[in-house]
N, C-alpha and C. Protein backbone atom coordinates (compact mmCIF):
# COMPACT_ATOMS: atom_id res chain seq x y z
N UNK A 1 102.76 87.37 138.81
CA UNK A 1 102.77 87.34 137.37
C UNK A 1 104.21 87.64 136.88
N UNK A 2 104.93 86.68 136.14
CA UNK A 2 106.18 87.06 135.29
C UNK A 2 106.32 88.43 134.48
N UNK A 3 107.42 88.97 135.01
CA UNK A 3 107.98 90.56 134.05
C UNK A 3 107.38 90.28 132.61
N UNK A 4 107.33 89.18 132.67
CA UNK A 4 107.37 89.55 130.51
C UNK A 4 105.91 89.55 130.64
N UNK A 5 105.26 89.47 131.08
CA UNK A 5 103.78 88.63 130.88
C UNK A 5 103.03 90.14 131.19
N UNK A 6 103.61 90.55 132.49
CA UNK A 6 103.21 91.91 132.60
C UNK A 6 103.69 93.32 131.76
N UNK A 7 104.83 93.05 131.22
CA UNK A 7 105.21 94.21 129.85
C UNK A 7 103.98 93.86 128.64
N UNK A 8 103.92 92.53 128.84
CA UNK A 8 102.70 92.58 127.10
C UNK A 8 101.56 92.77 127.73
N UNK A 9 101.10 92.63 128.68
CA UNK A 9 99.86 93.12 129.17
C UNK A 9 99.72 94.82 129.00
N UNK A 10 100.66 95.53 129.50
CA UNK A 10 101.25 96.94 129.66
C UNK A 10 100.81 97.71 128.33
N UNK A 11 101.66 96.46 127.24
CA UNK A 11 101.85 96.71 125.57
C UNK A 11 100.17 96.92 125.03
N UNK A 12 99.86 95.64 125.49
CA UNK A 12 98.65 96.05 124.63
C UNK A 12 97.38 97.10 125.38
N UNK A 13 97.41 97.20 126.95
CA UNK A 13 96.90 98.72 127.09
C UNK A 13 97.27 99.94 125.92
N UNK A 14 98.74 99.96 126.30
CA UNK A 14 98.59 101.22 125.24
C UNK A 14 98.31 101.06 123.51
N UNK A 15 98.49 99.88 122.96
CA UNK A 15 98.70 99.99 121.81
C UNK A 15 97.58 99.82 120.99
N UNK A 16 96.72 98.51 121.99
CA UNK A 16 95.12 98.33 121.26
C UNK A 16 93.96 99.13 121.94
N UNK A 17 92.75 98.94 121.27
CA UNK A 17 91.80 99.48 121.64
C UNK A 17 90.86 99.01 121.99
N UNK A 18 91.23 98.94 123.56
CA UNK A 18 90.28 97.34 124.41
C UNK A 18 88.93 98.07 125.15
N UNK A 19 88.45 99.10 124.79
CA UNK A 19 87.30 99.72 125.51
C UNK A 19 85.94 99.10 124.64
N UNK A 20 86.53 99.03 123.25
CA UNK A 20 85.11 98.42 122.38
C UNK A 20 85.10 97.02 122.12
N UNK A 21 84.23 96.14 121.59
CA UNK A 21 84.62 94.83 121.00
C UNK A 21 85.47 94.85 119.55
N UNK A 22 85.95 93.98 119.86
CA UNK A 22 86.29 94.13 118.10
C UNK A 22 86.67 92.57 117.64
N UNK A 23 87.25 92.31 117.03
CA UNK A 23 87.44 90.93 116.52
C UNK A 23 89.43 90.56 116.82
N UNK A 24 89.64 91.91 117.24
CA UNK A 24 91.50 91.91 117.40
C UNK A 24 92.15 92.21 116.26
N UNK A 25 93.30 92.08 115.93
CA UNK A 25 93.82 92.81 114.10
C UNK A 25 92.95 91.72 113.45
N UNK A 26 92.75 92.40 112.09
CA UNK A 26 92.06 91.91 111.55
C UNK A 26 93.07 91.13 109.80
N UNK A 27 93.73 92.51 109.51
CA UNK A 27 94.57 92.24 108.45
C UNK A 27 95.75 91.69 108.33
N UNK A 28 96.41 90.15 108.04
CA UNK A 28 97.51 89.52 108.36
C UNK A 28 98.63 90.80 107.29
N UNK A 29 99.58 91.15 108.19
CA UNK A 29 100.73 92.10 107.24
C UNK A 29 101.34 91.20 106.39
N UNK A 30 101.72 92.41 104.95
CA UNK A 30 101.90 91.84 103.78
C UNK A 30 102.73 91.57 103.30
N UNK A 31 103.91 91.81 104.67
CA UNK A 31 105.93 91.17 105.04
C UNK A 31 105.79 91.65 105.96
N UNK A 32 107.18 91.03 106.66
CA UNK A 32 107.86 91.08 107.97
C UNK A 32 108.29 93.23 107.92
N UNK A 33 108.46 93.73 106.97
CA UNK A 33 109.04 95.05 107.52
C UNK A 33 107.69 96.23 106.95
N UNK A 34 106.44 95.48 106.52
CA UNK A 34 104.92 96.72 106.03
C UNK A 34 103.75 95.83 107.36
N UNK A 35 103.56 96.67 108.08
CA UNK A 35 102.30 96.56 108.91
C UNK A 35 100.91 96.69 108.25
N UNK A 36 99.76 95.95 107.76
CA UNK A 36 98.49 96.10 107.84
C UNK A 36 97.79 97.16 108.49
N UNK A 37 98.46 97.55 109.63
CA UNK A 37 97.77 98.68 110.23
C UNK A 37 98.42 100.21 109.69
N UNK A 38 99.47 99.66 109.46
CA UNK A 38 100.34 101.44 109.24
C UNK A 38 99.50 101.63 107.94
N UNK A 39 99.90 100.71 106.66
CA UNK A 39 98.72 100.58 105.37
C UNK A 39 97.61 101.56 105.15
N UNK A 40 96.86 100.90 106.51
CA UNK A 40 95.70 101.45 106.47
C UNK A 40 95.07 103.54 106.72
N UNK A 41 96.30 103.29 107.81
CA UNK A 41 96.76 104.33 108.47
C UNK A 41 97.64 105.79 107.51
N UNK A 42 97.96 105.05 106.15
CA UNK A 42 98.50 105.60 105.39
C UNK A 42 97.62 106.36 104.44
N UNK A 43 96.66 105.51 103.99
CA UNK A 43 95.67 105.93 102.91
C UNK A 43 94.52 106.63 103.37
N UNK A 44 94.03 107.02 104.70
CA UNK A 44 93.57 108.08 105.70
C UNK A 44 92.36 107.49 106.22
N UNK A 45 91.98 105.80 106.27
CA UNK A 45 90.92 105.67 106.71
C UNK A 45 90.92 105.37 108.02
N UNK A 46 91.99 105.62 109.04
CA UNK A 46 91.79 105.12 110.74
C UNK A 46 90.08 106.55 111.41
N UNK A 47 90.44 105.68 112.25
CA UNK A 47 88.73 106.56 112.26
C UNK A 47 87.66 106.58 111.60
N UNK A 48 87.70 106.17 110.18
CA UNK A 48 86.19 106.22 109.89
C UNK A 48 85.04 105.18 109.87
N UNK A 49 84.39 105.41 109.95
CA UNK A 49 83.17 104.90 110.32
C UNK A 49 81.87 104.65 109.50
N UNK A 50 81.59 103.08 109.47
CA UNK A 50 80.43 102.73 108.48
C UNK A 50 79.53 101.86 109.46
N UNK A 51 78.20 102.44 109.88
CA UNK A 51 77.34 102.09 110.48
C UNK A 51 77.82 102.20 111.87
N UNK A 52 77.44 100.61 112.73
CA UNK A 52 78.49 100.02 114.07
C UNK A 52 79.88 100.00 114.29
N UNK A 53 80.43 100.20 112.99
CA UNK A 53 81.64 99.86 112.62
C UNK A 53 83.01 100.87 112.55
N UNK A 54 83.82 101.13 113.00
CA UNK A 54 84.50 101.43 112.78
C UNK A 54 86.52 101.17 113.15
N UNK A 55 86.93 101.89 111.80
CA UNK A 55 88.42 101.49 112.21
C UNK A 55 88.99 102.54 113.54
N UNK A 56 89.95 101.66 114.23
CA UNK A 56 90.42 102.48 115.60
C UNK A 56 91.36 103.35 115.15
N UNK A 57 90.89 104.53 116.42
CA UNK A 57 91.94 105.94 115.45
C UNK A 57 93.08 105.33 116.36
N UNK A 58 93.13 104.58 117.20
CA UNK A 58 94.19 103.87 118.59
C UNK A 58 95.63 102.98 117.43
N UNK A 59 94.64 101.59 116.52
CA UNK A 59 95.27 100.86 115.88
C UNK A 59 94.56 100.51 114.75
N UNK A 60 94.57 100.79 113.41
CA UNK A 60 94.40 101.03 112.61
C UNK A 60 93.77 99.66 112.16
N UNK A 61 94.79 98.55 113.00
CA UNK A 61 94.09 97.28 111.98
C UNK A 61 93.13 96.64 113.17
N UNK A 62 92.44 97.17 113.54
CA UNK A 62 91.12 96.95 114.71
C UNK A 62 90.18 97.61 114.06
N UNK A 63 89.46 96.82 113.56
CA UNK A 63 87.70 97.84 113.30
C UNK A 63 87.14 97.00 114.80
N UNK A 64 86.14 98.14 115.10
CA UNK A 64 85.82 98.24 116.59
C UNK A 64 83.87 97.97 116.11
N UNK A 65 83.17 97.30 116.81
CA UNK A 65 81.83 97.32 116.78
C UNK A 65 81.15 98.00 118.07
N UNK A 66 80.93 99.24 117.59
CA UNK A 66 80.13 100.35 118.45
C UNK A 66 79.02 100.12 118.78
């Protein structure tokens, strides 16, 4: 497997939250320098939880189906 191929493999161990299903980011960011996930992450809802559902305390713009 190519170096680069195995750094983004690496990347997204740590960065997403591949233990649950989820649909992958969900929110396209709203410019090149504000993340959808930080956003979310800002206004205090990572972690919470409605029903099956919830946002990843991992990456903010992953809601995860439990």
């Amino acid at each position: 497997m190519p170096v680069k191929t195995t750094q983004i493999i690496i990347n997204r161990k740590l960065k997403q939250p591949l233990k649950f299903r989820s649909a992958g980011s969900i929110f396209k960011n709203p410019s090149n320098t504000l993340a959808a996930g930080y956003l979310i992450d800002q206004i205090g809802l990572k972690g919470t939880r409605q029903g099956g559902a919830c946002i990843s305390k991992k990456h903010a713009n992953f809601i995860l189906n439990l």
